[in-house]
N, C-alpha and C. Protein backbone atom coordinates (compact mmCIF):
# COMPACT_ATOMS: atom_id res chain seq x y z
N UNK A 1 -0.46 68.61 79.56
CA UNK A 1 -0.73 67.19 79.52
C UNK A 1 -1.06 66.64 80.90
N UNK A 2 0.01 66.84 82.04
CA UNK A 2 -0.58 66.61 83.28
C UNK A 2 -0.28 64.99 83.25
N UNK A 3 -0.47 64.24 84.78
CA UNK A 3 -0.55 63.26 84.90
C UNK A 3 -1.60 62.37 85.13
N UNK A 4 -1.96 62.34 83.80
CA UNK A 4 -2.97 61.38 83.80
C UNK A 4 -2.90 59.85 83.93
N UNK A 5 -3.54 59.02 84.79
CA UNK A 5 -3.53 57.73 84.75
C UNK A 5 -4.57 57.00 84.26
N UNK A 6 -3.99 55.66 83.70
CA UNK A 6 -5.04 55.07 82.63
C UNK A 6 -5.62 54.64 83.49
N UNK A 7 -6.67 54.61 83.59
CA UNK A 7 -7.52 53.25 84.23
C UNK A 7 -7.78 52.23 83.28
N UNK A 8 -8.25 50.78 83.76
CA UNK A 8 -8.93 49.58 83.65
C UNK A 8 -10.11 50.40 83.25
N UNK A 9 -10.76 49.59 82.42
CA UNK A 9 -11.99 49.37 81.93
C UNK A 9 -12.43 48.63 82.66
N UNK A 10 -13.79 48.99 83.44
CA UNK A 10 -14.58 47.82 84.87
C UNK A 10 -14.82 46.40 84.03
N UNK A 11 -15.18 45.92 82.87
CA UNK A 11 -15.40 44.91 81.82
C UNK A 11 -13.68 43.74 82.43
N UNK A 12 -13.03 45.17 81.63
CA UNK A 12 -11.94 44.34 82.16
C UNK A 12 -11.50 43.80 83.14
N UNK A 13 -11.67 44.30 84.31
CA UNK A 13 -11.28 44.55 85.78
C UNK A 13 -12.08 43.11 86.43
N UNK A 14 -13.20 43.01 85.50
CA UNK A 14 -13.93 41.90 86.11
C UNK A 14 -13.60 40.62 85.61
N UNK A 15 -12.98 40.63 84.01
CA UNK A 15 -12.45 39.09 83.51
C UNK A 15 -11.42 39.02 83.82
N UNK A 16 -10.66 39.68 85.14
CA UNK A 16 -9.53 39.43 85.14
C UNK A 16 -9.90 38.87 86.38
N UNK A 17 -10.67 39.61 87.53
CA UNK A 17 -10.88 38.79 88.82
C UNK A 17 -11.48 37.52 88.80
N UNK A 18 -12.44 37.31 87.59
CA UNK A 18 -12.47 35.67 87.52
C UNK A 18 -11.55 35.10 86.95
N UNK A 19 -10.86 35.60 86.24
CA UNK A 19 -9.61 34.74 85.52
C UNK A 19 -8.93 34.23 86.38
N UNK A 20 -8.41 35.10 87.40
CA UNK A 20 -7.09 34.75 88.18
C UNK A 20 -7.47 33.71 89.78
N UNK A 21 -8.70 34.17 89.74
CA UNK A 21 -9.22 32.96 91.17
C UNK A 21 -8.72 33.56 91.85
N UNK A 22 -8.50 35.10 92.50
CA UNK A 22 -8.01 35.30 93.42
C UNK A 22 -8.84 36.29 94.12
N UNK A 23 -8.91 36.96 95.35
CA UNK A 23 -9.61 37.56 95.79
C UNK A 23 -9.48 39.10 95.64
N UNK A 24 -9.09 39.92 94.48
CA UNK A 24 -8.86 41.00 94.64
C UNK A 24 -10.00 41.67 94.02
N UNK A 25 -10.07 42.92 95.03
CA UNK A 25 -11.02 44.07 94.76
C UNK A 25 -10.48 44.81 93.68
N UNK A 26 -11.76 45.34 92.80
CA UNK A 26 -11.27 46.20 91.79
C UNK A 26 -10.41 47.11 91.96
N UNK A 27 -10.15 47.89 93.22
CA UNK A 27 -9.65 48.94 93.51
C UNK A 27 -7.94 48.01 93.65
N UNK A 28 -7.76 46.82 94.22
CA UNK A 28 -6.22 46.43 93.90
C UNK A 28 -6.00 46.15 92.62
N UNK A 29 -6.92 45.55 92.06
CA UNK A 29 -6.49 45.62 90.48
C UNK A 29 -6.16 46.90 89.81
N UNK A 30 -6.53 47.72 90.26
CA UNK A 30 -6.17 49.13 89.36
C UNK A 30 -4.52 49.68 90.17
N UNK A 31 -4.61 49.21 91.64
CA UNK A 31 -3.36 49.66 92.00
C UNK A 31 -2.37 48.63 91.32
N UNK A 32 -2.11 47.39 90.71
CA UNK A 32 -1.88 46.66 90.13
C UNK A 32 -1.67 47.23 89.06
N UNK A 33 -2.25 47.49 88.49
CA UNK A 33 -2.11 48.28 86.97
C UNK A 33 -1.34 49.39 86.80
N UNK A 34 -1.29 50.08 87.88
CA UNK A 34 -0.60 51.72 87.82
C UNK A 34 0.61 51.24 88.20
N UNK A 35 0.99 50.17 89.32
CA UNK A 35 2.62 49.72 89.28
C UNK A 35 3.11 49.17 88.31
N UNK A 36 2.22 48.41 87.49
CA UNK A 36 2.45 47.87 86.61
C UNK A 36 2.91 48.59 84.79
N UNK A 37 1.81 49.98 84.79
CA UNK A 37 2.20 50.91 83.98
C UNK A 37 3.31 51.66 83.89
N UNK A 38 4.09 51.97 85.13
CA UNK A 38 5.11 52.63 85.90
C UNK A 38 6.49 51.71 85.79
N UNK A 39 5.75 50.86 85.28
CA UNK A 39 7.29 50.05 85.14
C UNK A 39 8.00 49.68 83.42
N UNK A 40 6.89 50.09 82.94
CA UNK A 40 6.35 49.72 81.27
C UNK A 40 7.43 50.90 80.98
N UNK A 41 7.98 50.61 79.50
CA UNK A 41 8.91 51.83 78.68
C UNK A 41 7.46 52.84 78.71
N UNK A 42 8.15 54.02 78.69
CA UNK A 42 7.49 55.86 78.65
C UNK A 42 6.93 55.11 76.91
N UNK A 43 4.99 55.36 77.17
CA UNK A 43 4.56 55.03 75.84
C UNK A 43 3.64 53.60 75.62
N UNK A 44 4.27 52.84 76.40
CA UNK A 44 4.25 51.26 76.22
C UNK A 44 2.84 51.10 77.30
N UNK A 45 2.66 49.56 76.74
CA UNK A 45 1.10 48.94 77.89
C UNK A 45 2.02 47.56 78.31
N UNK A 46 2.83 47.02 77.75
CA UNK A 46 3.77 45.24 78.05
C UNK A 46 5.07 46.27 78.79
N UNK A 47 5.71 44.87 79.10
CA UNK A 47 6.97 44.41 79.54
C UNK A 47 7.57 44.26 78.43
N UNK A 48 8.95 44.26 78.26
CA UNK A 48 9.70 43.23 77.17
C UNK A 48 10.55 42.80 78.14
N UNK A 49 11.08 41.90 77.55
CA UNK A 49 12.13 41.37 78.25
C UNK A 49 13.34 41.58 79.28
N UNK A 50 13.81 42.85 78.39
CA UNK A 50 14.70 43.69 78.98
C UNK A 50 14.03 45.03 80.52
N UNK A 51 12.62 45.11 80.40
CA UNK A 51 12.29 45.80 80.97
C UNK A 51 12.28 44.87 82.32
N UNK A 52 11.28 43.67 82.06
CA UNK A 52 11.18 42.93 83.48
C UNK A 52 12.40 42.09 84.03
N UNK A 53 13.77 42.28 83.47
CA UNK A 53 15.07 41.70 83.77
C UNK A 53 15.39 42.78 85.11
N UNK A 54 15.16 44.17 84.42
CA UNK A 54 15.46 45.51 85.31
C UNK A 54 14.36 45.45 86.44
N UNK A 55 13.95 45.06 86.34
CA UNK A 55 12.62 44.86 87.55
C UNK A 55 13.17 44.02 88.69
N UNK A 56 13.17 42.62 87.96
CA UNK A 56 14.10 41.73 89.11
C UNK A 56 15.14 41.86 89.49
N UNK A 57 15.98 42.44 88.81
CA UNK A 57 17.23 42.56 89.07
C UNK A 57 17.63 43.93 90.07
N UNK A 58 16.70 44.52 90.49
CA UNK A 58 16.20 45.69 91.21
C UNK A 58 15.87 45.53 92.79
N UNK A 59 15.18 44.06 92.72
CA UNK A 59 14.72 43.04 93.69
C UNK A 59 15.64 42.43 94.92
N UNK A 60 17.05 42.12 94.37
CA UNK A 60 17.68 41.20 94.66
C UNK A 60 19.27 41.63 94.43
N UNK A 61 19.75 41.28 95.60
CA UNK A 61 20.79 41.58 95.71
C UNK A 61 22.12 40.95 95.00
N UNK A 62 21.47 39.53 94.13
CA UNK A 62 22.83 39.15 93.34
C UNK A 62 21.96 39.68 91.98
N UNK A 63 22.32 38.48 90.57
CA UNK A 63 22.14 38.44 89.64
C UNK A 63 21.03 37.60 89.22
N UNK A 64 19.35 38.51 88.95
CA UNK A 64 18.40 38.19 88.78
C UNK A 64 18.19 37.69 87.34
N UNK A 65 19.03 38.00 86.37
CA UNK A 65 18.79 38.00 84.87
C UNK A 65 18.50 36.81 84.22
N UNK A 66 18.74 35.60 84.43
CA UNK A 66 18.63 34.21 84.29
C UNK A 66 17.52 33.96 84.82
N UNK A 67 17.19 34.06 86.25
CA UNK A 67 15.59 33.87 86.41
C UNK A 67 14.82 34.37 86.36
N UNK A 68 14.99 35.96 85.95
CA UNK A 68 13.81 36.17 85.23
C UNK A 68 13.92 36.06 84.08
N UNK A 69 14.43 35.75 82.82
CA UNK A 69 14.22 35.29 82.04
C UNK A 69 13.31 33.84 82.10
N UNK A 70 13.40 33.17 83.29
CA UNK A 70 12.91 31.95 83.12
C UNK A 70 11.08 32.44 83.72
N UNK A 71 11.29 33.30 84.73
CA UNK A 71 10.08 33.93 84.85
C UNK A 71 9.10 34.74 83.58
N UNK A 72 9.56 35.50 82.89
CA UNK A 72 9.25 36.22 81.92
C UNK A 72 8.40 34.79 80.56
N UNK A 73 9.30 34.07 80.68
CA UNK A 73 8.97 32.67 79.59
C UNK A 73 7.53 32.21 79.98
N UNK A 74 7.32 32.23 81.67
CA UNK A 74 6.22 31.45 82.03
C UNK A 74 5.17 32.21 81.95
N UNK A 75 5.43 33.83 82.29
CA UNK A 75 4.60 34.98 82.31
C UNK A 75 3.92 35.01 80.72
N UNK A 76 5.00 34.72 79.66
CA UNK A 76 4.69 35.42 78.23
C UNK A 76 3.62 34.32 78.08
N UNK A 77 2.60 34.16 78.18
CA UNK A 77 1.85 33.19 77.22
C UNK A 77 1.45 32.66 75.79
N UNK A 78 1.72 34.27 75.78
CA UNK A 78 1.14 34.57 74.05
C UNK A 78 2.13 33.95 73.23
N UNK A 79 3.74 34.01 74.01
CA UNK A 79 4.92 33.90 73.17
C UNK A 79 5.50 34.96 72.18
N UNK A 80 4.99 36.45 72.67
CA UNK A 80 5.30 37.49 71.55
C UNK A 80 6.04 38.11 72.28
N UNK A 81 7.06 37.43 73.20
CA UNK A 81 7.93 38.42 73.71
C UNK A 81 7.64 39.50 74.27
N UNK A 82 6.84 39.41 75.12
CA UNK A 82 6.15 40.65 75.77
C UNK A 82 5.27 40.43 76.99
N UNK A 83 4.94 41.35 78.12
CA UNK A 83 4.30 40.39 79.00
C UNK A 83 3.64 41.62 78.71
N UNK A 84 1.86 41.82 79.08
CA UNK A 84 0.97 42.85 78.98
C UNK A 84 -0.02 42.74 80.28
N UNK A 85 -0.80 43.85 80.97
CA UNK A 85 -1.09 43.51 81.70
C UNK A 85 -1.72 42.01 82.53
N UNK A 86 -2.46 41.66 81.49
CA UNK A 86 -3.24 40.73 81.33
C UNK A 86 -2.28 39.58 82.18
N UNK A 87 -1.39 39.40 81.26
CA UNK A 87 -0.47 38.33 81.49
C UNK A 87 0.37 38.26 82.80
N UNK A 88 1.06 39.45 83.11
CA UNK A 88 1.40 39.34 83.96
C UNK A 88 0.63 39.45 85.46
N UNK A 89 -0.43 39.68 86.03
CA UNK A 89 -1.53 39.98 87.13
C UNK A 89 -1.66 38.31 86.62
N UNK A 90 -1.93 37.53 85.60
CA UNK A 90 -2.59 35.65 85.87
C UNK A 90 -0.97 34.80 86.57
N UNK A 91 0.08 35.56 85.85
CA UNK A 91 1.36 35.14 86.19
C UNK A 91 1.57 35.23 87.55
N UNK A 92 1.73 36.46 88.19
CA UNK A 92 1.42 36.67 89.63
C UNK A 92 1.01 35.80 90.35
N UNK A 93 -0.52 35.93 89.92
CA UNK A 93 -1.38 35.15 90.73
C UNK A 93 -0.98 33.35 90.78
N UNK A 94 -0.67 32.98 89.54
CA UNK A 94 -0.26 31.51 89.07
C UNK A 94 1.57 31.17 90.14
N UNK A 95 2.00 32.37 89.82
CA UNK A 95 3.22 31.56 90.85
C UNK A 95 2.96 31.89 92.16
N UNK A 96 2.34 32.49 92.17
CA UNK A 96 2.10 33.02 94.30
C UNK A 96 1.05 31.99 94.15
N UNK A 97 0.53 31.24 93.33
CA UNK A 97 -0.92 30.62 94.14
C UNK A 97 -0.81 29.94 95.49
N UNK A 98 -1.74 29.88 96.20
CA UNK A 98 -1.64 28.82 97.50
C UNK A 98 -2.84 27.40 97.05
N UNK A 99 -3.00 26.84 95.74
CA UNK A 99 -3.40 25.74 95.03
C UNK A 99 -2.03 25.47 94.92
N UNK A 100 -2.33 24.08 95.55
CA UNK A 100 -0.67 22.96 95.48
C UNK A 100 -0.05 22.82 93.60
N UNK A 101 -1.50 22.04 93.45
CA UNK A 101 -1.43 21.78 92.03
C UNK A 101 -0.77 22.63 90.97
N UNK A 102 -1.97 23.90 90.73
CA UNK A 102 -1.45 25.14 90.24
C UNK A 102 0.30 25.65 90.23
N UNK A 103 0.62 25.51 91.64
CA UNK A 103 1.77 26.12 92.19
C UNK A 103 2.68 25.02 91.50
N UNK A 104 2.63 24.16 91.33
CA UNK A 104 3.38 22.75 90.84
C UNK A 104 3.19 22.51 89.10
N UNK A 105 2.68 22.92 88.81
CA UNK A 105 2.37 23.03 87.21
C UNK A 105 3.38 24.44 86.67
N UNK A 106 3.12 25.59 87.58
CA UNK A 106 4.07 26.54 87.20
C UNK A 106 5.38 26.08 87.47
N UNK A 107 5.67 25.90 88.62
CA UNK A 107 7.21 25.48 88.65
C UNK A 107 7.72 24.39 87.96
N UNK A 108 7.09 23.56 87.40
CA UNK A 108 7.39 22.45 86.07
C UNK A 108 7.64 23.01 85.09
N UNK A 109 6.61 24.19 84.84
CA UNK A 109 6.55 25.21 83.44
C UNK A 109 8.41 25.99 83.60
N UNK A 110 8.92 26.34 84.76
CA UNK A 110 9.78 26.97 85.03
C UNK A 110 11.19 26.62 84.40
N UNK A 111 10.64 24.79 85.32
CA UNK A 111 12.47 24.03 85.08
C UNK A 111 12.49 23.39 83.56
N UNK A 112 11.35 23.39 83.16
CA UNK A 112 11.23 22.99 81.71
C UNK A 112 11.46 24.09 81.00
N UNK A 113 12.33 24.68 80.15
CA UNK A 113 12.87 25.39 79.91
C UNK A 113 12.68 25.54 78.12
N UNK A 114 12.12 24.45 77.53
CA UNK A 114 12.17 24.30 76.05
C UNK A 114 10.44 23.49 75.79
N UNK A 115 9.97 23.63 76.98
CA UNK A 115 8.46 23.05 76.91
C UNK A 115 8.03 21.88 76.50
N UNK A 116 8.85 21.03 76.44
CA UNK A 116 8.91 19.66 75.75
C UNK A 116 7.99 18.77 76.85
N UNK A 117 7.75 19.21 78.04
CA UNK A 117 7.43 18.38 78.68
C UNK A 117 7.98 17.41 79.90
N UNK A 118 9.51 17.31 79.76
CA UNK A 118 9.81 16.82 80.25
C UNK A 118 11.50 17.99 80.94
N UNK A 119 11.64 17.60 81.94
CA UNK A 119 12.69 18.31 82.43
C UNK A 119 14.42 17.43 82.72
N UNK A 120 15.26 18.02 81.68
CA UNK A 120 16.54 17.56 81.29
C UNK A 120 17.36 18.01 82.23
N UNK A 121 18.80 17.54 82.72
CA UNK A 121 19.61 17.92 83.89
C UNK A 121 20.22 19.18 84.12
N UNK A 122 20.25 19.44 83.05
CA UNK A 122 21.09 20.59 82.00
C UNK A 122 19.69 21.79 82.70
N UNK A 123 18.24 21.92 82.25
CA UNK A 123 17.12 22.83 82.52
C UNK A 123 17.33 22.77 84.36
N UNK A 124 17.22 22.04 85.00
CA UNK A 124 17.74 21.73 86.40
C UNK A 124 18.12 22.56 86.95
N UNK A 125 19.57 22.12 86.18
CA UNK A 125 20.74 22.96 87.27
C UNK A 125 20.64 24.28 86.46
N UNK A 126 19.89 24.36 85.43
CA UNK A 126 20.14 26.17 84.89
C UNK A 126 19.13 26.40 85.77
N UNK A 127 17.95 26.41 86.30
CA UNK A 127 16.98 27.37 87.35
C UNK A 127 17.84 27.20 88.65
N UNK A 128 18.29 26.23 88.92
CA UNK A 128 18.61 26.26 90.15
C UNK A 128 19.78 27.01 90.27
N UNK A 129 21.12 27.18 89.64
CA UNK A 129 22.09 28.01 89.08
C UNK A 129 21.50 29.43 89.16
N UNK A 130 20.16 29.48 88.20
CA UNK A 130 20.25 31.14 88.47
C UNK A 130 19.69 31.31 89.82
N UNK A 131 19.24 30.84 90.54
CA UNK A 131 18.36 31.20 91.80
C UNK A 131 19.55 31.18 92.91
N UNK A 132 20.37 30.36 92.87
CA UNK A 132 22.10 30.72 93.71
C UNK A 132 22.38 31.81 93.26
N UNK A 133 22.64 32.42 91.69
CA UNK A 133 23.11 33.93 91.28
C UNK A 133 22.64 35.10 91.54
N UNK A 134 21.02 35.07 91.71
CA UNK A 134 20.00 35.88 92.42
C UNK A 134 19.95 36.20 94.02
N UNK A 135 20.25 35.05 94.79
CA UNK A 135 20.42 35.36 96.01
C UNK A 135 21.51 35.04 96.92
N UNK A 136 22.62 34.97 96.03
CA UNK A 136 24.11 34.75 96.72
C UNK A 136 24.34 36.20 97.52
N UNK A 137 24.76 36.14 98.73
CA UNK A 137 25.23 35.22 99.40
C UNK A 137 23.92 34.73 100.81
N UNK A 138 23.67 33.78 100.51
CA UNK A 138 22.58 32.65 100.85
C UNK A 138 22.57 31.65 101.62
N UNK A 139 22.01 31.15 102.79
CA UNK A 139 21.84 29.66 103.65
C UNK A 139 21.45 29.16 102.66
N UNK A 140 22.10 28.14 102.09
CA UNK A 140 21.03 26.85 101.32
C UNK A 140 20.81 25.58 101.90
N UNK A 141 20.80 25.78 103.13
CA UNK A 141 20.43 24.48 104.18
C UNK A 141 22.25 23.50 104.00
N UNK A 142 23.00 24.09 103.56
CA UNK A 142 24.31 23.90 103.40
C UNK A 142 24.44 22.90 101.97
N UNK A 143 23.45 22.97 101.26
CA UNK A 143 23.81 22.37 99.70
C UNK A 143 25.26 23.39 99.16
N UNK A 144 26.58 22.40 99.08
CA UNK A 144 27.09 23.09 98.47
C UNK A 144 27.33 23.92 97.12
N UNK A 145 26.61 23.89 96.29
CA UNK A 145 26.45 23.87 95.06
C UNK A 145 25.19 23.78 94.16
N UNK A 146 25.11 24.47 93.22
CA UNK A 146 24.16 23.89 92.22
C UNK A 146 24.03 22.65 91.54
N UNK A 147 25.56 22.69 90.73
CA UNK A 147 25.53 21.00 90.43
C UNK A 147 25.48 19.75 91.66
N UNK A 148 25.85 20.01 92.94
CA UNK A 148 25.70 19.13 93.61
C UNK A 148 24.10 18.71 94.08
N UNK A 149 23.13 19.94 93.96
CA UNK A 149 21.75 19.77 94.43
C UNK A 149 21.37 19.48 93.31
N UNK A 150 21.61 19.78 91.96
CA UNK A 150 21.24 18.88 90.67
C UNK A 150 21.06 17.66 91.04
N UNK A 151 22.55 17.15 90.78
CA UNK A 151 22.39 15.87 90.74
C UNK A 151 21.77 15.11 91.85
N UNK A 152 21.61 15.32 93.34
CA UNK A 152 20.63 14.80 94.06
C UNK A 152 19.49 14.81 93.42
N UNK A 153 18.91 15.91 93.41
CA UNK A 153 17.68 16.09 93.00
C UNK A 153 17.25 15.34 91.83
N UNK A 154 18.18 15.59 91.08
CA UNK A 154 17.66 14.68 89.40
C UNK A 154 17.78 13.25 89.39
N UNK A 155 18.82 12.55 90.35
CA UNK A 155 18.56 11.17 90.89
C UNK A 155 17.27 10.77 91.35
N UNK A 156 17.16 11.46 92.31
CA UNK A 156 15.72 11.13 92.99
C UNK A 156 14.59 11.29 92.05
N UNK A 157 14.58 11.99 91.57
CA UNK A 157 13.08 12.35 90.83
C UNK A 157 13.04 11.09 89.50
N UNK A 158 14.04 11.17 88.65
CA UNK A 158 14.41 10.67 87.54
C UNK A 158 13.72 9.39 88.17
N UNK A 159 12.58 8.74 88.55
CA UNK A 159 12.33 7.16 89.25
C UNK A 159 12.44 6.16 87.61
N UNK A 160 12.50 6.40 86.81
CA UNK A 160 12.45 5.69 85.43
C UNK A 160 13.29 5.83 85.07
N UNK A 161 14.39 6.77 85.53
CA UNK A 161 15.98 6.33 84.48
C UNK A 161 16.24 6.48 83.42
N UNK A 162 15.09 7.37 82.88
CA UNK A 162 15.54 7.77 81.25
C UNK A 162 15.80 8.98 81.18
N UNK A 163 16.64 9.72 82.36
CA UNK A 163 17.10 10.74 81.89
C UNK A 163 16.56 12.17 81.91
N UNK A 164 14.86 12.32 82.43
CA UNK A 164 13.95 13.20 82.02
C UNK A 164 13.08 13.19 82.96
N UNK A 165 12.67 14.22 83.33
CA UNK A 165 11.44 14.10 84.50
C UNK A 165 10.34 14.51 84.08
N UNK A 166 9.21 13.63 83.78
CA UNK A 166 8.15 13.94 83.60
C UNK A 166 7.39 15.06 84.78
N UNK A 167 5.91 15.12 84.56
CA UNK A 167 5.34 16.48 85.05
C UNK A 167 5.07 14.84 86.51
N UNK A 168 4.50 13.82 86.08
CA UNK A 168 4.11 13.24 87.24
C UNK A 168 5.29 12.91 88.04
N UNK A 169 6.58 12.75 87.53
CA UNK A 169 7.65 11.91 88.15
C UNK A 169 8.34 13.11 89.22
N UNK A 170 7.56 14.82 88.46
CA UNK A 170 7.81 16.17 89.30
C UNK A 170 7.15 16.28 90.41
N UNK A 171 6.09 15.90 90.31
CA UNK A 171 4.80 15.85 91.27
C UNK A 171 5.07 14.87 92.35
N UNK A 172 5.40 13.38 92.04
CA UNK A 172 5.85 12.86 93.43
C UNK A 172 6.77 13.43 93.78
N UNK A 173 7.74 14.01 93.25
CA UNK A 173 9.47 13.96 93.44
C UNK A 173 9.18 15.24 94.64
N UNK A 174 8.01 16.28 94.17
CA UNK A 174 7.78 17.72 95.19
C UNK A 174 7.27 17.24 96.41
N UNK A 175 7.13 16.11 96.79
CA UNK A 175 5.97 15.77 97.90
C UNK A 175 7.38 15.40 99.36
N UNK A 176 8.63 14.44 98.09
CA UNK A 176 10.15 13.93 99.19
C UNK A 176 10.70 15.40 99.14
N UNK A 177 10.55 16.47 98.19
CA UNK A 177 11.79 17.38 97.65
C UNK A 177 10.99 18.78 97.53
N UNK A 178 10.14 18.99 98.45
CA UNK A 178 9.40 20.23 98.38
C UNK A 178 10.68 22.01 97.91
N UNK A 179 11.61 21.82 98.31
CA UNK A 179 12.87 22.69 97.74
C UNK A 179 12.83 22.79 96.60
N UNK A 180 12.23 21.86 95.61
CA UNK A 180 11.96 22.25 94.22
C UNK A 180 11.40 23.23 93.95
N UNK A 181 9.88 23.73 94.78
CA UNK A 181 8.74 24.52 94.30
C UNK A 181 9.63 26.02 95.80
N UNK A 182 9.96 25.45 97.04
CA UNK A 182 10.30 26.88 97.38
C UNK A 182 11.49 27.39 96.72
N UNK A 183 12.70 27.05 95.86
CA UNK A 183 13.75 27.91 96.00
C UNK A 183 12.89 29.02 94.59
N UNK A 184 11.76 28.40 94.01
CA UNK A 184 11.35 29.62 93.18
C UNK A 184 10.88 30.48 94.11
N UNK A 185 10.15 30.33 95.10
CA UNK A 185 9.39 31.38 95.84
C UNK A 185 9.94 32.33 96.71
N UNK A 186 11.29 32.04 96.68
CA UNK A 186 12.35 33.25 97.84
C UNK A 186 12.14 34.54 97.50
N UNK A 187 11.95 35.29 98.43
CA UNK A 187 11.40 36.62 98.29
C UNK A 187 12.72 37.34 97.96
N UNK A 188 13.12 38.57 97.88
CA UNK A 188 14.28 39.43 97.91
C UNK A 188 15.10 39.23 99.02
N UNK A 189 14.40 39.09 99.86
CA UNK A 189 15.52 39.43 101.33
C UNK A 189 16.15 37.39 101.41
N UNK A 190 15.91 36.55 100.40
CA UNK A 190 16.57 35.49 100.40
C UNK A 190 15.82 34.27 101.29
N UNK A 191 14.53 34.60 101.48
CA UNK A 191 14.25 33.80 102.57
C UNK A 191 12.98 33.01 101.89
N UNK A 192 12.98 31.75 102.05
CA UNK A 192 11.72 31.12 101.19
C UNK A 192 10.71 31.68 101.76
């Protein structure tokens, strides 16, 4: 049998470099693909859930399992419980973007947790909760707490008082509270 590696189909290779708006050569897309195959169950072309938990949680020196679950949610598009190449290389590209906008639409997608649109105190402090569990033990600019940076945070943003943060009320709130969009972006070694 030998070790054979799949390649991309060039068809493919190419709706994916316009898909994603990003600058990669075919040749990183395929190295993309082979890390990406290598991480897949023996057999498989997706992620499941349980596979990309072991991924992050591989990453990071506390307890990744909560955010990537919240990662995996934003990755799955399809909603079939599964991330496939496809999905995950636009996911990538969508939370690393360096487009403000983009980068701010995903991390809304993140703390919104039930897709309703709007982000509840409870969705909040659960991303922000797991992202303390992921990289404890951590500088957090001396926020003691999750619930304590909640509730700052959800004061401030909340400018209407009903409880819920819209995507626009997210969007000003990132401009006073940019810590919203970096504590997703901390690399492994804990550092935004």
């Amino acid at each position: 049998m030998g070790n054979k590696t799949t390649r991309l189909h060039p068809k493919t290779v190419q709706e994916l470099i316009s898909h994603i708006h990003v600058d990669f050569d075919p040749a990183e897309i395929h190295d993309w693909y082979d890390e990406f195959k290598k991480s897949c169950n023996k057999g498989k072309d997706h992620l499941d859930k349980a596979a990309f938990i072991r991924i992050y949680n591989s990453l990071f020196l506390g307890d990744g399992t909560e955010f990537a679950c919240n990662v995996f949610r934003t990755f799955d598009s399809n909603n079939d419980g599964l991330v496939d190449f496809h999905e995950f290389i636009v996911g990538l590209c969508v939370s690393g973007s360096s487009d403000v906008e983009t980068k701010m639409e995903w991390a809304f997608r993140m703390y919104d947790q039930n897709g309703d649109g709007y982000i509840t105190r409870d969705e909040l402090q659960s991303v922000i909760t797991a992202v303390y569990k992921m990289h404890l033990p951590m500088d957090m600019d001396d926020v003691s707490s999750p619930k304590t940076l909640t509730k700052e945070l959800f004061e401030s943003l909340d400018s209407n008082k009903d409880d819920a943060i819209s995507f626009s009320e997210f969007k000003e709130g990132v401009k006073r509270h940019p810590i919203l969009v970096n504590l997703l972006q901390m690399d492994p070694s804990g550092h935004p």
